[in-house]
Structure formats: C-alpha cells, structure tokens
Protein backbone atom coordinates (compact mmCIF):
# COMPACT_ATOMS: atom_id res chain seq x y z
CA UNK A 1 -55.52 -69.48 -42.77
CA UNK A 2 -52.48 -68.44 -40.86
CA UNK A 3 -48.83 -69.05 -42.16
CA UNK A 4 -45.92 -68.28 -39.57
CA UNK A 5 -42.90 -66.87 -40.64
CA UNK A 6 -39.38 -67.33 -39.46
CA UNK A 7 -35.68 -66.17 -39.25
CA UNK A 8 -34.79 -64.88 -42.68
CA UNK A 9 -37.98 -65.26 -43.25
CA UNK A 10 -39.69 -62.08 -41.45
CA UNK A 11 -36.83 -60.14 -43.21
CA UNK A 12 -37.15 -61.14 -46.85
CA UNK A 13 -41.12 -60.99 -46.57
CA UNK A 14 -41.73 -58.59 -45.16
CA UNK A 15 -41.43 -55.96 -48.03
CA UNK A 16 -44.15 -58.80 -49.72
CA UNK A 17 -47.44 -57.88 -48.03
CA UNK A 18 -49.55 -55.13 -46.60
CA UNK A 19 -52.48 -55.17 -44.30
CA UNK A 20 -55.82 -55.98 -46.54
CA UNK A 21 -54.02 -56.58 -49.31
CA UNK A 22 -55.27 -59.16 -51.68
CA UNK A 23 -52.24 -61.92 -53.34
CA UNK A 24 -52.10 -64.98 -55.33
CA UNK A 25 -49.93 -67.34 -53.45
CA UNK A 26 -48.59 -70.36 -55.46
CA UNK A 27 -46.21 -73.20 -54.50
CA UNK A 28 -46.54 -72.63 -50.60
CA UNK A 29 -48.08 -76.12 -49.44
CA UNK A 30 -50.27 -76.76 -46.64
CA UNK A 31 -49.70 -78.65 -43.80
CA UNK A 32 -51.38 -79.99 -40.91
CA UNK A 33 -51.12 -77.05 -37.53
CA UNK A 34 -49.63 -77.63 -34.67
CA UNK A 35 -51.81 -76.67 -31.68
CA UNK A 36 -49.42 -74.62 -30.08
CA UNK A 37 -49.15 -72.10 -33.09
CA UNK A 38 -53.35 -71.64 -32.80
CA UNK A 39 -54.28 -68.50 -31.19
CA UNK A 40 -57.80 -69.53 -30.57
CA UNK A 41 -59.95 -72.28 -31.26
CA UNK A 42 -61.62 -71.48 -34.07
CA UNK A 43 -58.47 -71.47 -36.49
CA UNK A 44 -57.75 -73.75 -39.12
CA UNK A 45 -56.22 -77.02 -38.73
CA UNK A 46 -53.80 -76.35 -41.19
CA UNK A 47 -51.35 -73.56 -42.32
CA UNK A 48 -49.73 -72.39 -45.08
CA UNK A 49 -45.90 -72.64 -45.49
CA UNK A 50 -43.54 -70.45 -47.53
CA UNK A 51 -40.38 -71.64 -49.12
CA UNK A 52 -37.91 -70.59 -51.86
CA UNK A 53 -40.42 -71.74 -54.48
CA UNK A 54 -43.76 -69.84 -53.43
CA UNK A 55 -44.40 -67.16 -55.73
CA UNK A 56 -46.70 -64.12 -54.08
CA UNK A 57 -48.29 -61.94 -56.64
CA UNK A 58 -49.64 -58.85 -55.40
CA UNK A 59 -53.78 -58.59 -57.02
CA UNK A 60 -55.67 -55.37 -57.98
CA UNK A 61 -59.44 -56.73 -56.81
CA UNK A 62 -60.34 -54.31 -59.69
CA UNK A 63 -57.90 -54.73 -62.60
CA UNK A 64 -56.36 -57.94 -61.72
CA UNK A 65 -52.20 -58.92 -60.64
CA UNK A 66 -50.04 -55.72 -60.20
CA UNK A 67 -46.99 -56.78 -62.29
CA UNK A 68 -43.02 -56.88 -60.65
CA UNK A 69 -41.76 -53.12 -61.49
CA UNK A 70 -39.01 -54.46 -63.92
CA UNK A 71 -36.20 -52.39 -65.24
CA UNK A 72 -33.90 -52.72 -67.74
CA UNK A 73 -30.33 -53.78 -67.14
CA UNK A 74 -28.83 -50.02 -68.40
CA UNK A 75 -30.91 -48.45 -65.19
CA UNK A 76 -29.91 -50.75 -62.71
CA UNK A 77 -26.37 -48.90 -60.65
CA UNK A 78 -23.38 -50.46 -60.31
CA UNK A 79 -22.84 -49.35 -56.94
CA UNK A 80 -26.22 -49.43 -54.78
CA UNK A 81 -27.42 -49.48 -51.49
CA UNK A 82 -27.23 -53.24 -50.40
CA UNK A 83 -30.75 -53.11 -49.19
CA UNK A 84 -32.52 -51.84 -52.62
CA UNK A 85 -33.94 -54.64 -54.89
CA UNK A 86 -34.46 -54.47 -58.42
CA UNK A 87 -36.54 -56.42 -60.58
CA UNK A 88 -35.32 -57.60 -63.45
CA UNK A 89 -36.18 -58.16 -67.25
CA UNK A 90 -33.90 -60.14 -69.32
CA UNK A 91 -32.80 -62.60 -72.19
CA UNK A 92 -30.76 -65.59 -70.97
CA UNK A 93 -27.75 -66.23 -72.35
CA UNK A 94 -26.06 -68.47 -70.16
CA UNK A 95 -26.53 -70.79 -67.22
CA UNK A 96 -23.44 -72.05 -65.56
CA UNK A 97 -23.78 -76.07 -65.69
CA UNK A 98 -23.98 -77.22 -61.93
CA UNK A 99 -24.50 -74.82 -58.59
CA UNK A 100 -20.99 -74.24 -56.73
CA UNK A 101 -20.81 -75.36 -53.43
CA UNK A 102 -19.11 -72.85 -51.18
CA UNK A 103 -18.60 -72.37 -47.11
CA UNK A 104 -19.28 -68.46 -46.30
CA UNK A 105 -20.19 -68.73 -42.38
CA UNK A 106 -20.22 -71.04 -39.61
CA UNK A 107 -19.20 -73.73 -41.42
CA UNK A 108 -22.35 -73.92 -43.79
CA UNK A 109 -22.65 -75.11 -47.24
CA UNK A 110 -24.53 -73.22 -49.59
CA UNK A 111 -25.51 -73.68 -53.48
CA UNK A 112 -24.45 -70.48 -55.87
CA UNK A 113 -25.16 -70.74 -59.59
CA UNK A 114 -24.98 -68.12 -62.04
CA UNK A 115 -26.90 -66.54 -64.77
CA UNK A 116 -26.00 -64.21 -67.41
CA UNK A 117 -28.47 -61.95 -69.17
CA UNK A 118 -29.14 -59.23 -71.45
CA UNK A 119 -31.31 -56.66 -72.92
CA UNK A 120 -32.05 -54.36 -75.30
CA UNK A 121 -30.41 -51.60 -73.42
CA UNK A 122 -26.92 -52.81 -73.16
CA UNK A 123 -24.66 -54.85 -74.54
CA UNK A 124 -22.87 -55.56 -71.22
CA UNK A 125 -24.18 -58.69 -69.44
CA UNK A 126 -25.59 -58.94 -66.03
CA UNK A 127 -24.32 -61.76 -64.16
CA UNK A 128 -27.11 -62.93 -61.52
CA UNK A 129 -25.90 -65.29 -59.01
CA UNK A 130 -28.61 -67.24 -57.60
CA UNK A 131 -28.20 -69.25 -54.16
CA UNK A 132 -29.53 -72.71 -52.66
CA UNK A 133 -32.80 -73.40 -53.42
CA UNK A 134 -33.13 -71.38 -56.93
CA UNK A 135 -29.75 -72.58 -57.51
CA UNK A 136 -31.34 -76.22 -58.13
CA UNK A 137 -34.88 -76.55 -60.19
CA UNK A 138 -35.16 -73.03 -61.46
CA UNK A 139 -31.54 -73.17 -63.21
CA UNK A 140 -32.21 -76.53 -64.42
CA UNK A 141 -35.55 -75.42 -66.18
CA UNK A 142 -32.99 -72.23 -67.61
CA UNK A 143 -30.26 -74.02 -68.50
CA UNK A 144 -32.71 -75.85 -70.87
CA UNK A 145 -33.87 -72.76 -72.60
CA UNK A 146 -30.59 -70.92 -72.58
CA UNK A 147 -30.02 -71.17 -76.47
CA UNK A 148 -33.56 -70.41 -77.38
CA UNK A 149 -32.87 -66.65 -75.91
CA UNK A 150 -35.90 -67.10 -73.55
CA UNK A 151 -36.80 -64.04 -71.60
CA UNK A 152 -37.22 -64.05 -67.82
CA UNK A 153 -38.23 -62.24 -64.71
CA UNK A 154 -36.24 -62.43 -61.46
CA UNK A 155 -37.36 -60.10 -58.64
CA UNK A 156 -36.67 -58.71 -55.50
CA UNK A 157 -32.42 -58.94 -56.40
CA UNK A 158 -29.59 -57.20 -55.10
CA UNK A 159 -26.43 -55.48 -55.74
CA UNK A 160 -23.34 -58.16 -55.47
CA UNK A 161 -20.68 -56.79 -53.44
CA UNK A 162 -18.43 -59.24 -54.53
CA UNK A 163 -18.42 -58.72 -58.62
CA UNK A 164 -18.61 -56.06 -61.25
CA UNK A 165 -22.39 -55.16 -62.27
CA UNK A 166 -23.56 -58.08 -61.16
CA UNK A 167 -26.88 -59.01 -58.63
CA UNK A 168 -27.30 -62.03 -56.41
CA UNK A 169 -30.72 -63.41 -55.02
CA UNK A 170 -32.47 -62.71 -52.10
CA UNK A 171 -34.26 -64.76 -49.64
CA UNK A 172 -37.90 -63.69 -51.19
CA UNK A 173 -36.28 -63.67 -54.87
CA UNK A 174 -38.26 -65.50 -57.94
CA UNK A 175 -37.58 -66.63 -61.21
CA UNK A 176 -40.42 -66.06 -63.79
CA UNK A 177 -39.72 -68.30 -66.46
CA UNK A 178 -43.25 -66.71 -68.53
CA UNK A 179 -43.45 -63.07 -67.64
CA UNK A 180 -46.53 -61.15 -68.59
CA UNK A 181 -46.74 -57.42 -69.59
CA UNK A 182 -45.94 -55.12 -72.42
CA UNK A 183 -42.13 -54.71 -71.54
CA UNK A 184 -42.10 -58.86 -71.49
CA UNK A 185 -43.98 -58.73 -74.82
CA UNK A 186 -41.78 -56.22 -76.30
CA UNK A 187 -38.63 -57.87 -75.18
CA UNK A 188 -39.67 -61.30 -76.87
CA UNK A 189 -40.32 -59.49 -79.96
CA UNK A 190 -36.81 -57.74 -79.57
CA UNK A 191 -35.41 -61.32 -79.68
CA UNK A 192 -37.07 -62.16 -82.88
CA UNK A 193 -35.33 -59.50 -84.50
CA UNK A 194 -31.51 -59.82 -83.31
CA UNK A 195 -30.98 -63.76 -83.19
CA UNK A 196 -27.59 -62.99 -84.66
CA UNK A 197 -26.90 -60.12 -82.34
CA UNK A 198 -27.73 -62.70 -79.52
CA UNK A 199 -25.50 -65.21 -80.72
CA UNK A 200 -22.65 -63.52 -80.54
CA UNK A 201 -23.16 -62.21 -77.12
CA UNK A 202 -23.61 -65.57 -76.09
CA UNK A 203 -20.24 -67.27 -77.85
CA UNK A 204 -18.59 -64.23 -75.80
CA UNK A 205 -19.72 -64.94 -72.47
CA UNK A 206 -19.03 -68.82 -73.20
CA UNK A 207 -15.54 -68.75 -74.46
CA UNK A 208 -14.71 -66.87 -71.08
CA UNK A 209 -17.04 -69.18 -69.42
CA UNK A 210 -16.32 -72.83 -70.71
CA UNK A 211 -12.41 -72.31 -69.44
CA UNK A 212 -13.79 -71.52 -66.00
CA UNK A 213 -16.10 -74.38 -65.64
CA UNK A 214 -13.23 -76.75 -66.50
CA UNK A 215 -10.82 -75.23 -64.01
CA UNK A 216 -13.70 -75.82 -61.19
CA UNK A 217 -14.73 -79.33 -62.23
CA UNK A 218 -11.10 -80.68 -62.10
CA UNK A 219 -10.30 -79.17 -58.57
C-alpha cells in the first residue's frame, strides 16, 4: 500500500523508516487513491495517510517491537544541537489547562501547550511544550491523569531554544500514555514509593503555574 508524504512531512519522517524494515502503524487512516498518485496499474485503490496521531513502531520480526531509546531527564543537555531528539521517560506533574494560541510566521496560528515532568533522576522539572495537534486530545487525556503521577513516553523531542531545560515537539513526536519496558516498569514502581515526594513537586510547579494561567486567561 503506498502512503505519500509531504512538506514537513518528508523531514520529520524520515528518521522513522528504513528500507525492509518491518513497523506497526496505528492511527494513520486509509483513504480512497487518487489516480494520479498510482505509479502503475496494479496498485491499491487506497493509501495510507499519516497525521500527528499515527504512531509507527519499529518491529523485530524475531523478538517483537524495538522500544523508543528513552532517557532520563538528568542525561538529556541543556544546550543541544537543535536537530538531536530525545526520547523521553517521565511522571506528569502538570498539564497547563487550555493550548495557547500564538502567531510565530506568516501570520499563522498555532496551538502550544505545556507539560511538566519528572523522574527519578532529578528533582528539576522538564517543561515539554507540545504544539497543534498534540496540543489538543493527547493533553486532554494528560491533564486527566496529572494527579495520579501517571508515567509517559514522548519521543522524537527537541531542545527549546526559547526556555531553560525545556523540549518542544516535533512534527513526528508521540505521546505514549502506556509505555512498555523495564525502565517504564521501574519508573511506575518508583511512583509507588515517593507519592509524597511527588506531591510536593507538583504544589511547586502549580503555585508558579496557577498565577500564570490567570494572567493569560484575563488578557
């Protein structure tokens, strides 16, 4: 089945496949083909479509999906190379209520929301801000398991330039709201043990937070 990428697209995909390699693809819907995108008769009447919600997880034919390559918030550098992307491991503690809409270029809108989240190996927060399209849904499903410390996987993120030890999203970014693995296991059962600990961290980030919120929602 053939799926056409475009813009952005080729750019934030393209780190996402290699030749023969084998992927589950979820949330990319299929739609009818136009005739002009067929190279040859015998093609499919139909092709897949990606959009901010597929998910493409990279298969092992032999031992099954190949995990993101997470890292804990301690390893990831303040000061990176824009174009490195880091996966990411964490426990949320905040989700800011409603996505900001802001003009950057060319007079277009776009959605930015953030995220704050922790770990085990620090207790600075990372502030994640996510844009558009994970900006709507995938907060909303956060936002409802903020104060249950639920621990999530975002990939494929990069270095803000714009705020201290922070990351923003990337065009072929995803939220994992059940991540598998040991270091997901180990996390969870990490949260268990410092519910306290976590609490506090989280009244921190919202009595800095809360003010803010108010300020925007009165402008």
């Amino acid at each position: 089945m053939r799926s056409a990428l475009f813009g952005d697209q080729v750019e934030g995909y393209k780190e996402a496949f290699v030749y023969n390699g084998v992927y589950e693809i979820a949330n990319a819907p299929i739609k009818p083909c136009s005739e002009q995108w067929k190279s040859n008769s015998d093609e499919l009447n139909y092709q897949m479509t990606f959009g901010r919600q597929t998910i493409i997880q990279a298969v092992n034919t032999e031992s099954g999906p190949i995990l993101p390559e997470y890292q804990c918030i301690s390893q990831i550098p303040k000061a990176g190379n824009p174009k490195d992307k880091f996966d990411v491991l964490g426990i949320v503690l905040y989700v800011e209520e409603k996505a900001r809409k802001i003009i950057i270029s060319q007079e277009r809108e776009h959605l930015v929301r953030d995220i704050v989240i922790t770990d085990h190996s620090t207790e600075q927060p990372m502030i994640i801000s996510t844009w558009n399209d994970l900006a709507r849904t995938d907060c909303d499903t956060l936002s409802s398991r903020a104060n249950k410390f639920s621990v999530v996987g975002l990939t494929a993120l990069r270095v803000s330039p714009h705020k201290d030890f922070s990351l923003t999203s990337s065009i072929s970014t995803t939220i994992i709201h059940d991540p598998k693995g040991s270091m997901a296991r180990a996390l969870e059962d990490w949260v268990l043990q410092h519910q306290e600990a976590l609490s506090d961290r989280q009244a921190r980030i919202l009595d800095v937070r809360n003010p803010l919120e108010e300020k925007w929602s009165s402008q």
